[in-house]
PDB file of N, CA and C in Angstrom:
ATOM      1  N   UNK A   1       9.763 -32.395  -7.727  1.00  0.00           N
ATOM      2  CA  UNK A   1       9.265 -31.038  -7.488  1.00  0.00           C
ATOM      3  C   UNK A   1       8.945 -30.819  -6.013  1.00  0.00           C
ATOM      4  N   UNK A   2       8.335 -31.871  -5.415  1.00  0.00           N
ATOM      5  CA  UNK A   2       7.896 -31.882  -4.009  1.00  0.00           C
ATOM      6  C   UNK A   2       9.639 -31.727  -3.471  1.00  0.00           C
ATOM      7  N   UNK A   3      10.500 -31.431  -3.415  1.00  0.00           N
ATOM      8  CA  UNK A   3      11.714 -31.551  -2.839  1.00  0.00           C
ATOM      9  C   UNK A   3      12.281 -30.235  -2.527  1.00  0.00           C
ATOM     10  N   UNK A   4      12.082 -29.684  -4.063  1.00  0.00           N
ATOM     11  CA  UNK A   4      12.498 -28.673  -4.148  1.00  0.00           C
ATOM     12  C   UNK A   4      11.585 -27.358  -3.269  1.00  0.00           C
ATOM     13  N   UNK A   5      10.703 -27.814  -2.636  1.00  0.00           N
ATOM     14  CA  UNK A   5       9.554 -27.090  -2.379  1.00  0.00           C
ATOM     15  C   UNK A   5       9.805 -26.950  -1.010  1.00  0.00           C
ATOM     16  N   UNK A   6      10.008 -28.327  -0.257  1.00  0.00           N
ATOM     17  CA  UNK A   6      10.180 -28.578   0.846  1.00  0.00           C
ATOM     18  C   UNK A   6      11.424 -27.840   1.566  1.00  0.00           C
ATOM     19  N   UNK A   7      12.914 -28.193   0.222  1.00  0.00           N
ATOM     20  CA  UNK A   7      13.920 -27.212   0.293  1.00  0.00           C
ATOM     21  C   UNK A   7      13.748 -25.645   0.467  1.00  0.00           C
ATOM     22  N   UNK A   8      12.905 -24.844  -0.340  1.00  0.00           N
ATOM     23  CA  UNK A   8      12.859 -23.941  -0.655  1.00  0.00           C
ATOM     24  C   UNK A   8      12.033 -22.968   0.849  1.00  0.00           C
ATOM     25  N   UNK A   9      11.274 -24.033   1.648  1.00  0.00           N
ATOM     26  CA  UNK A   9      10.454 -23.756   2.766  1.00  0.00           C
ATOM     27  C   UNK A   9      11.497 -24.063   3.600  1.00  0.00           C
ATOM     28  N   UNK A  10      12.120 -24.363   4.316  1.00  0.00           N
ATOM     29  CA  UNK A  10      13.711 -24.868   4.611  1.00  0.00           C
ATOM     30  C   UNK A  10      14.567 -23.401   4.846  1.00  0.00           C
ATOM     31  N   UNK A  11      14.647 -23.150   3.203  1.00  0.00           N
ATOM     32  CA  UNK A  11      15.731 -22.323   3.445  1.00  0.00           C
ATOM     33  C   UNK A  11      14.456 -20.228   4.032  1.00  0.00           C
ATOM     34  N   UNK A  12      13.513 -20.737   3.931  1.00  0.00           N
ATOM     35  CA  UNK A  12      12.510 -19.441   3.850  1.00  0.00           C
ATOM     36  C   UNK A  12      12.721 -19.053   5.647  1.00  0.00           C
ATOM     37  N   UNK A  13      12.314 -20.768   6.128  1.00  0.00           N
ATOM     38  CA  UNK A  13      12.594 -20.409   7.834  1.00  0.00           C
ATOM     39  C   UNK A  13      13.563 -20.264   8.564  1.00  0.00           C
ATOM     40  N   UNK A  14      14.572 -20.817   7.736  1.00  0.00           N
ATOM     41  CA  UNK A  14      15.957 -20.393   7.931  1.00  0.00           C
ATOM     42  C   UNK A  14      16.528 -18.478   8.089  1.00  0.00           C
ATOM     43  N   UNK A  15      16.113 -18.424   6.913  1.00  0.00           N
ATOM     44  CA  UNK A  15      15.528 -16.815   6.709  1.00  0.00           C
ATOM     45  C   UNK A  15      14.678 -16.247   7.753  1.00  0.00           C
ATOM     46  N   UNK A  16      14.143 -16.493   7.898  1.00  0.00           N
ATOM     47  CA  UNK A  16      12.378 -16.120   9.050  1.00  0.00           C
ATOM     48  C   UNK A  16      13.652 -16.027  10.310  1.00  0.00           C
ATOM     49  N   UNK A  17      14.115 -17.366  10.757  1.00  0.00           N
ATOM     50  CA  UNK A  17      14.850 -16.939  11.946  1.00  0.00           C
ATOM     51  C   UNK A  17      15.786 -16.602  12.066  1.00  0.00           C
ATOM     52  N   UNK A  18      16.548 -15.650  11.091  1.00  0.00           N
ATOM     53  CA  UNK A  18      17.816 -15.239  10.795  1.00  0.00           C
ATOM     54  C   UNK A  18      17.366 -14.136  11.331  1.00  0.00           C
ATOM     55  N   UNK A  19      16.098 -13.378  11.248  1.00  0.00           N
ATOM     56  CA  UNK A  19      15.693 -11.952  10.949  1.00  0.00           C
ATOM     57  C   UNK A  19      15.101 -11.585  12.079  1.00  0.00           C
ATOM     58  N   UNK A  20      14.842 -13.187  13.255  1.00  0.00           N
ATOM     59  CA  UNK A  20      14.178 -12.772  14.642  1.00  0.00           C
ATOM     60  C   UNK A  20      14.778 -12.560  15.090  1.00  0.00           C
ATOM     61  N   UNK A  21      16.287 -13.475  15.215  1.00  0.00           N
ATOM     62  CA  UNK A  21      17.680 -13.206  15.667  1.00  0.00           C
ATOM     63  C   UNK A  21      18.386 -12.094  15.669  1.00  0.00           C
ATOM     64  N   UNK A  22      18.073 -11.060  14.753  1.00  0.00           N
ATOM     65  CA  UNK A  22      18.471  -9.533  14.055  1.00  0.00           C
ATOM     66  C   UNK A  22      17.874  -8.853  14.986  1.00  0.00           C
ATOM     67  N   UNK A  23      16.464  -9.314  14.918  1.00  0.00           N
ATOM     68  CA  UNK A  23      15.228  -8.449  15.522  1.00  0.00           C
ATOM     69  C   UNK A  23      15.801  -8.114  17.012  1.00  0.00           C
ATOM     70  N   UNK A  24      15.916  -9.372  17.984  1.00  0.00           N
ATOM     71  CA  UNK A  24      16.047  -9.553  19.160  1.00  0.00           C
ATOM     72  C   UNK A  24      17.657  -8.500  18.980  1.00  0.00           C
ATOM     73  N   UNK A  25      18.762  -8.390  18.158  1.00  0.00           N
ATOM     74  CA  UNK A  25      20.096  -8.020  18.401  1.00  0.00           C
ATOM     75  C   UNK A  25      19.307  -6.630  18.844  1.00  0.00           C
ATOM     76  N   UNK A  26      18.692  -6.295  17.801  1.00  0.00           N
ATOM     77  CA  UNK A  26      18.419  -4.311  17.354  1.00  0.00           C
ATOM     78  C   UNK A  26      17.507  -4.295  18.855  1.00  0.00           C
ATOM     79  N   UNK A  27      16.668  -5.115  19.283  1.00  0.00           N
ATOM     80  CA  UNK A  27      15.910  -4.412  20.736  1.00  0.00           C
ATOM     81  C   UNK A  27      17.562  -4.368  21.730  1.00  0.00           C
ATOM     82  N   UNK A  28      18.039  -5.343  21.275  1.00  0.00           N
ATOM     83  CA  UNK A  28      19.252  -5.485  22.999  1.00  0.00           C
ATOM     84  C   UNK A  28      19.693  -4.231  22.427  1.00  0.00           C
ATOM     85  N   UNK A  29      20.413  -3.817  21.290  1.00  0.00           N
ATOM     86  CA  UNK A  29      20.709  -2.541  21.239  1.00  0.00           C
ATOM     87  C   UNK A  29      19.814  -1.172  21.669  1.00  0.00           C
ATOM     88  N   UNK A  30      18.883  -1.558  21.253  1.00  0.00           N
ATOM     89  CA  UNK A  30      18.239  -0.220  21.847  1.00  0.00           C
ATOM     90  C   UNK A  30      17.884  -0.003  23.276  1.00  0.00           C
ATOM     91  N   UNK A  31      18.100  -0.870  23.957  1.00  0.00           N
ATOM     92  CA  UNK A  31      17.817  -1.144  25.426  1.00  0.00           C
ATOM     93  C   UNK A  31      19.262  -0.706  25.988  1.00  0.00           C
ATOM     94  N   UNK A  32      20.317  -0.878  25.306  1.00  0.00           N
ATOM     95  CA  UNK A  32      21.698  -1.026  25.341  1.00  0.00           C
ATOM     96  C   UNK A  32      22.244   0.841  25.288  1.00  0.00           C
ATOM     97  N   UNK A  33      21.790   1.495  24.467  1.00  0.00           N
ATOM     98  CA  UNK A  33      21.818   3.211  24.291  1.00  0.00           C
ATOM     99  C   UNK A  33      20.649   3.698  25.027  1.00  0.00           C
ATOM    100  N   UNK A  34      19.247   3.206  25.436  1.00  0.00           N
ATOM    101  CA  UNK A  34      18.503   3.629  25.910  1.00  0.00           C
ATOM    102  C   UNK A  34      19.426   3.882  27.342  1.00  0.00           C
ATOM    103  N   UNK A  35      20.183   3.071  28.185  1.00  0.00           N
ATOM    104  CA  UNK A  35      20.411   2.462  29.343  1.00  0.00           C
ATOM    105  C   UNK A  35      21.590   3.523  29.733  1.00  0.00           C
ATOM    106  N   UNK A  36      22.965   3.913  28.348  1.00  0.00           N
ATOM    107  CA  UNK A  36      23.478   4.994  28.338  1.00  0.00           C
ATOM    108  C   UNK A  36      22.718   5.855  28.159  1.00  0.00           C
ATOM    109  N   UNK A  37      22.307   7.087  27.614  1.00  0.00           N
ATOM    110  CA  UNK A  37      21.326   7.793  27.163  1.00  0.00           C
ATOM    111  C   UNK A  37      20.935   8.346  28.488  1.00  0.00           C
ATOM    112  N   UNK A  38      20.262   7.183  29.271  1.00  0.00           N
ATOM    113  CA  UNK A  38      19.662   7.840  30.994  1.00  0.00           C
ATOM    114  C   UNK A  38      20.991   7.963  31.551  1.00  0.00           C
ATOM    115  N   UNK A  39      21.974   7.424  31.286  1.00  0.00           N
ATOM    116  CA  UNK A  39      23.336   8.006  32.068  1.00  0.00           C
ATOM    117  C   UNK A  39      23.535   9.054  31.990  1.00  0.00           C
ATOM    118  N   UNK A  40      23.214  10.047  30.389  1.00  0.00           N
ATOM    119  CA  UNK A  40      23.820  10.788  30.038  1.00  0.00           C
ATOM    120  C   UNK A  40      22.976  11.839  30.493  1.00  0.00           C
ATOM    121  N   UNK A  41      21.504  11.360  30.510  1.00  0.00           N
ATOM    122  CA  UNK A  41      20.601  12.526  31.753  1.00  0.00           C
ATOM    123  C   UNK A  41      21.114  13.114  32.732  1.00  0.00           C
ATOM    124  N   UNK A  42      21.332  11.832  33.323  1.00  0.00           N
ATOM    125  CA  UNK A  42      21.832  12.438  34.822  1.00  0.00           C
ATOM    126  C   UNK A  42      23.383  12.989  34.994  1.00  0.00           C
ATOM    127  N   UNK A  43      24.052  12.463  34.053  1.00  0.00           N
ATOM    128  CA  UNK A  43      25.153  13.730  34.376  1.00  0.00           C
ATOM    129  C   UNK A  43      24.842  14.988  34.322  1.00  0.00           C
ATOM    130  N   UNK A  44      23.943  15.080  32.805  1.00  0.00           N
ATOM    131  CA  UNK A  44      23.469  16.515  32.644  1.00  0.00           C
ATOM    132  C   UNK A  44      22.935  17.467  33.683  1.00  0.00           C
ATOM    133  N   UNK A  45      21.803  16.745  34.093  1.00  0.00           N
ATOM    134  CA  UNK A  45      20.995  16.845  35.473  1.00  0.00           C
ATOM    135  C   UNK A  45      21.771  17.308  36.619  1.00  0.00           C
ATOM    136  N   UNK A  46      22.791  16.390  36.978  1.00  0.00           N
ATOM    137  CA  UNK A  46      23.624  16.905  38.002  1.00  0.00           C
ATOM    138  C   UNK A  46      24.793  18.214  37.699  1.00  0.00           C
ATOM    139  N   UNK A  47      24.965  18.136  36.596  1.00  0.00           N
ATOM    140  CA  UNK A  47      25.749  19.821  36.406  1.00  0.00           C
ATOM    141  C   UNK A  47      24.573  20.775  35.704  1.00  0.00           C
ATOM    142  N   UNK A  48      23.578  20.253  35.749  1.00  0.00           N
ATOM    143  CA  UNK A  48      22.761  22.028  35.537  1.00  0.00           C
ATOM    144  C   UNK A  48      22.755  21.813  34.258  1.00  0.00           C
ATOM    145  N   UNK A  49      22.710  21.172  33.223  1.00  0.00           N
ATOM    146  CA  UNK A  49      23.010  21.289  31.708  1.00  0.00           C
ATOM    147  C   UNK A  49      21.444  20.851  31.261  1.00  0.00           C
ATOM    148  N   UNK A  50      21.258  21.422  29.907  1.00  0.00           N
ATOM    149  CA  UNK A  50      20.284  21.433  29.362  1.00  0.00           C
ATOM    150  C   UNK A  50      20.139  20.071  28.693  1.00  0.00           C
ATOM    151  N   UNK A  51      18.569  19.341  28.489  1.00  0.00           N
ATOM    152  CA  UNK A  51      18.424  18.712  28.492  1.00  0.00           C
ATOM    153  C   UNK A  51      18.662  17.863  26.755  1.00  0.00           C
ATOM    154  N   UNK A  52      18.206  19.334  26.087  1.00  0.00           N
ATOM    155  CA  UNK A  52      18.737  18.862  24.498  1.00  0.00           C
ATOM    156  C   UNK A  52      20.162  20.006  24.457  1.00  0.00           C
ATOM    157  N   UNK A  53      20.871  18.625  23.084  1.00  0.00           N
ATOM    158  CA  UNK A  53      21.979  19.267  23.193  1.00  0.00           C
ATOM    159  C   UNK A  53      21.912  19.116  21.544  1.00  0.00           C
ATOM    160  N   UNK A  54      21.531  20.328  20.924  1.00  0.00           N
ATOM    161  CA  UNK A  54      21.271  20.245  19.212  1.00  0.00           C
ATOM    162  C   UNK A  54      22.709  19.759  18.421  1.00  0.00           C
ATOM    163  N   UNK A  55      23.909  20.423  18.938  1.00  0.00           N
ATOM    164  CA  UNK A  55      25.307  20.076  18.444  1.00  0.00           C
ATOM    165  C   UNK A  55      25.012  18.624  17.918  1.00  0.00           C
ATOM    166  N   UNK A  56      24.958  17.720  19.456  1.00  0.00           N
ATOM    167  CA  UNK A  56      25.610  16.708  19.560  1.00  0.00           C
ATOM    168  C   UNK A  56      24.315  15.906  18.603  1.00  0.00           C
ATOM    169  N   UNK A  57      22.784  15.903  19.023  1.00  0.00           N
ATOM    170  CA  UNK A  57      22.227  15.775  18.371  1.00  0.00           C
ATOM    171  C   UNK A  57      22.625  15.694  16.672  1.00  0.00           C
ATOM    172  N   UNK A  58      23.122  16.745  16.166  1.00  0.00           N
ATOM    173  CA  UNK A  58      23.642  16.788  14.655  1.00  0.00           C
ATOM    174  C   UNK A  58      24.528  15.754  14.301  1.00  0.00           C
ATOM    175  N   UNK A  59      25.872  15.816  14.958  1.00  0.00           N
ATOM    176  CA  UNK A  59      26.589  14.789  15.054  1.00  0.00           C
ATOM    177  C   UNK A  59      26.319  13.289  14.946  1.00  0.00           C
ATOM    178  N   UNK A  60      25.355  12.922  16.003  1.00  0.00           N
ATOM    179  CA  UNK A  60      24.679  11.929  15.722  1.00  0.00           C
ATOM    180  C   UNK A  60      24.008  11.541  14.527  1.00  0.00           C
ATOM    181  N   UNK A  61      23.498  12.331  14.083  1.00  0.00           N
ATOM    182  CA  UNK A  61      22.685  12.563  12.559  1.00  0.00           C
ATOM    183  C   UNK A  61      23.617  12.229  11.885  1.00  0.00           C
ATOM    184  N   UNK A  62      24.790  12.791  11.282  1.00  0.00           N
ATOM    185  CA  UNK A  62      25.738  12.748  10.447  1.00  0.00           C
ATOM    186  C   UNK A  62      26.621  11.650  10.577  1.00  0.00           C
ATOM    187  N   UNK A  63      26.488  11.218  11.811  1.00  0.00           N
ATOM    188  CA  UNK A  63      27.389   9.843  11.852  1.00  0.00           C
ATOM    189  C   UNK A  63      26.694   8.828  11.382  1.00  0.00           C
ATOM    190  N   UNK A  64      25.243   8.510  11.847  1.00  0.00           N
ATOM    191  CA  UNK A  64      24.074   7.766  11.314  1.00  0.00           C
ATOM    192  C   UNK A  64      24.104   7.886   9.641  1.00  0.00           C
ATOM    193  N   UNK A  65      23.948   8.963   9.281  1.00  0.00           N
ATOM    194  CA  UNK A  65      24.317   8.779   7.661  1.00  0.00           C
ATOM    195  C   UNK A  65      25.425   8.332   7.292  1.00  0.00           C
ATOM    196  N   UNK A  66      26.299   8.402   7.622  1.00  0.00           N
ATOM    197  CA  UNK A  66      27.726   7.969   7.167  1.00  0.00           C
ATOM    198  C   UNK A  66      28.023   6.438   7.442  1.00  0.00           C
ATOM    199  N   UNK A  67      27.823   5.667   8.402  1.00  0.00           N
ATOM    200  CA  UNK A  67      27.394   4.511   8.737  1.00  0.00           C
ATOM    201  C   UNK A  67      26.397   3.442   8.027  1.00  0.00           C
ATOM    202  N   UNK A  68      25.585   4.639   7.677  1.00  0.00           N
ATOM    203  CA  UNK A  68      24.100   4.022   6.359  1.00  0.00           C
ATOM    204  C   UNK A  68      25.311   3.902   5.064  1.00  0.00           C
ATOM    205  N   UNK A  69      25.662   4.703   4.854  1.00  0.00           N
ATOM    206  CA  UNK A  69      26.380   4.696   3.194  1.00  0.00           C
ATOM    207  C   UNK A  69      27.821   3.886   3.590  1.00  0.00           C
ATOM    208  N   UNK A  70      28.308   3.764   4.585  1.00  0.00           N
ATOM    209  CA  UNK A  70      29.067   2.245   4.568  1.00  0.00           C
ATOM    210  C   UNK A  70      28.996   1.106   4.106  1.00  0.00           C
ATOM    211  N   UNK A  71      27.334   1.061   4.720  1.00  0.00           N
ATOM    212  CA  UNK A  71      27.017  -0.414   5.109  1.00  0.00           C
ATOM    213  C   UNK A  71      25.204  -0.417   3.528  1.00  0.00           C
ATOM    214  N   UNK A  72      25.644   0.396   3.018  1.00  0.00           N
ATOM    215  CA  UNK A  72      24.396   0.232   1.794  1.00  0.00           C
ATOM    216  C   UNK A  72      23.396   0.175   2.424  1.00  0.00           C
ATOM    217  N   UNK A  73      22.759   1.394   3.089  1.00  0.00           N
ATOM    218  CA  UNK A  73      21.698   1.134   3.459  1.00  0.00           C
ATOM    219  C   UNK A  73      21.109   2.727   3.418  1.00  0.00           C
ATOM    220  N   UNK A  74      19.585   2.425   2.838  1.00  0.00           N
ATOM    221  CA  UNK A  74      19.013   4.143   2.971  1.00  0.00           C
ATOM    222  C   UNK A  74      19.450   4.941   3.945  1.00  0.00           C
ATOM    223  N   UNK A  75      20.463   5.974   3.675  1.00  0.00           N
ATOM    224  CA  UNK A  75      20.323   6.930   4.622  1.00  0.00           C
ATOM    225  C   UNK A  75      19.407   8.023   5.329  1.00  0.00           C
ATOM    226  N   UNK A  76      18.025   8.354   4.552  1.00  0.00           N
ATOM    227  CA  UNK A  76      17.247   8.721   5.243  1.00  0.00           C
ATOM    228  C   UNK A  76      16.255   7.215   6.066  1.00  0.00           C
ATOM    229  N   UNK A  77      16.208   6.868   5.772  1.00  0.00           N
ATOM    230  CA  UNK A  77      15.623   5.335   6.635  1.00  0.00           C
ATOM    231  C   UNK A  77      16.139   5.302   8.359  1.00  0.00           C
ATOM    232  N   UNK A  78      17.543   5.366   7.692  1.00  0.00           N
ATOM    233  CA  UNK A  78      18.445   4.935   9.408  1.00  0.00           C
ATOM    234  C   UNK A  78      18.188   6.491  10.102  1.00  0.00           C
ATOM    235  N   UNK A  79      18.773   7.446   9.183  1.00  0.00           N
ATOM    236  CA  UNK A  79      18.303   8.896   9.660  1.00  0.00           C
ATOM    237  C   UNK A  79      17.019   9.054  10.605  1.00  0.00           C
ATOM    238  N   UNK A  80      16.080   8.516  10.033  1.00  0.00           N
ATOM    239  CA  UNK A  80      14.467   8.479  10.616  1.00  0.00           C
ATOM    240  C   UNK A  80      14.401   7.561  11.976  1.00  0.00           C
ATOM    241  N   UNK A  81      15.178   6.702  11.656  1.00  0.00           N
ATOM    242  CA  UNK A  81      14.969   5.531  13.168  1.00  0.00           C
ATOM    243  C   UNK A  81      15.744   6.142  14.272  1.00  0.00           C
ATOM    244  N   UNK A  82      17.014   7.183  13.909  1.00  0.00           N
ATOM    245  CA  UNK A  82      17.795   7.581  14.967  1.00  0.00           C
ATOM    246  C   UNK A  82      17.135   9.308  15.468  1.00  0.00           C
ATOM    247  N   UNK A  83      16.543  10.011  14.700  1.00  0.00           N
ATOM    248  CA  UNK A  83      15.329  10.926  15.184  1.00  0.00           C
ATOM    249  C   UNK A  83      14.335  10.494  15.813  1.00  0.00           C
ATOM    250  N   UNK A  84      14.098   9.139  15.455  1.00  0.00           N
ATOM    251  CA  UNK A  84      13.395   8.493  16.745  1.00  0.00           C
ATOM    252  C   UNK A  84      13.540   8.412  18.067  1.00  0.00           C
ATOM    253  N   UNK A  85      14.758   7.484  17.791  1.00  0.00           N
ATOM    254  CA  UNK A  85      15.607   7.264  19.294  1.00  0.00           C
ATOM    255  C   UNK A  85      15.804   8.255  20.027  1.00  0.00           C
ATOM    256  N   UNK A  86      16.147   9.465  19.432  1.00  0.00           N
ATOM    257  CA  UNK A  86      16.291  10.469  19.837  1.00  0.00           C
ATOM    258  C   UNK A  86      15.316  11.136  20.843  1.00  0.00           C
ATOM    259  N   UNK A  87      14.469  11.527  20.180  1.00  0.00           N
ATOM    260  CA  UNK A  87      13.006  11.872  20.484  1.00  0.00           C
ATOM    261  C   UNK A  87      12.534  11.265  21.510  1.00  0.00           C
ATOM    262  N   UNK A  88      12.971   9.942  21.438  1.00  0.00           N
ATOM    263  CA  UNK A  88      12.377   8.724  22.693  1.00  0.00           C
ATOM    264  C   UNK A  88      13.327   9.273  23.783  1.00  0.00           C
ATOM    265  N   UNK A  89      14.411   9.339  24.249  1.00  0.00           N
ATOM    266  CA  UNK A  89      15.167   9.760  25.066  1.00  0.00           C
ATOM    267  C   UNK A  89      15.693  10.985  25.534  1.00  0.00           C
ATOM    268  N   UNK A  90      14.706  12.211  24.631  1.00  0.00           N
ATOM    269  CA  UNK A  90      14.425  12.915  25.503  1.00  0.00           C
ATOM    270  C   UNK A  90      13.022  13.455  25.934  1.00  0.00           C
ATOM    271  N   UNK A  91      12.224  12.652  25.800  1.00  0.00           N
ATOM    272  CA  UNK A  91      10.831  12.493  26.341  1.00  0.00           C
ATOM    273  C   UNK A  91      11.478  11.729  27.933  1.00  0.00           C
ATOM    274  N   UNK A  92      11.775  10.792  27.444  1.00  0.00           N
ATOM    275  CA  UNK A  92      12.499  10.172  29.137  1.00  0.00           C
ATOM    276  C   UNK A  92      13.084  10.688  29.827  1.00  0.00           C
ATOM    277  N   UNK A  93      14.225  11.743  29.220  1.00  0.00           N
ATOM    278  CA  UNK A  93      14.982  12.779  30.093  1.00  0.00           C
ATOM    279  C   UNK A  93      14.258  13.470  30.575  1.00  0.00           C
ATOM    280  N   UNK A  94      13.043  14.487  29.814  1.00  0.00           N
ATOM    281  CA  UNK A  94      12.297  15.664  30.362  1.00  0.00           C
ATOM    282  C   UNK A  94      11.515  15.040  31.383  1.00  0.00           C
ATOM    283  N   UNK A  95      10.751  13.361  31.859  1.00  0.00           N
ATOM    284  CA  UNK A  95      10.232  13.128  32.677  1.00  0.00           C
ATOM    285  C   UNK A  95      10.893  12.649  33.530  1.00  0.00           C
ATOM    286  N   UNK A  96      12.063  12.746  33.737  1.00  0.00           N
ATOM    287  CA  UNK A  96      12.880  11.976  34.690  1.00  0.00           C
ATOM    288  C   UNK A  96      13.159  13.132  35.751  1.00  0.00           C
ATOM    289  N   UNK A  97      13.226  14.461  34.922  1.00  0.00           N
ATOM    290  CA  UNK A  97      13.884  15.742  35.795  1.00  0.00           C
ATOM    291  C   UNK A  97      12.946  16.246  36.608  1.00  0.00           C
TER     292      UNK A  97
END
């Protein structure tokens, strides 16, 4: 019984650092669109363009869902994390201008 226990703690941290490894991917990603994102400020910025762009905004939305139901995953969940992102980058845009 002691084996199976030891196994079972084994395969748990195995798990544990499968999910830090995930963790660390999803920050490089978000550091990774954050990094475009301010690119996409300053083009804006430099032709005079407004800072939200609701279209594209939508788009994004709808691709985010469609991506969720690919990959089995709540689509309002991912929906919510990318209204985030969102939100986060143009708080950064409006203080950048």
């Amino acid at each position: 019984m002691e084996l199976a226990v030891e196994t079972e703690e084994m395969s748990l941290d195995e798990l544990r650092a499968e999910i830090e490894d995930i963790d660390r991917e999803i920050v490089e990603l978000i550091a990774r669109r954050t990094y475009v994102a301010d690119s996409v400020a300053q083009v804006k910025a430099d032709r005079g363009l407004p800072t939200t762009d609701e279209g594209q905004e939508e788009r994004v939305m709808e691709r985010a869902g469609r991506n969720a139901e690919q990959f089995d995953v709540d689509s309002n969940l991912v929906k919510a994390v990318f209204r985030l992102l969102i939100e986060l980058n143009k708080v950064e845009q409006r203080e950048k201008r």
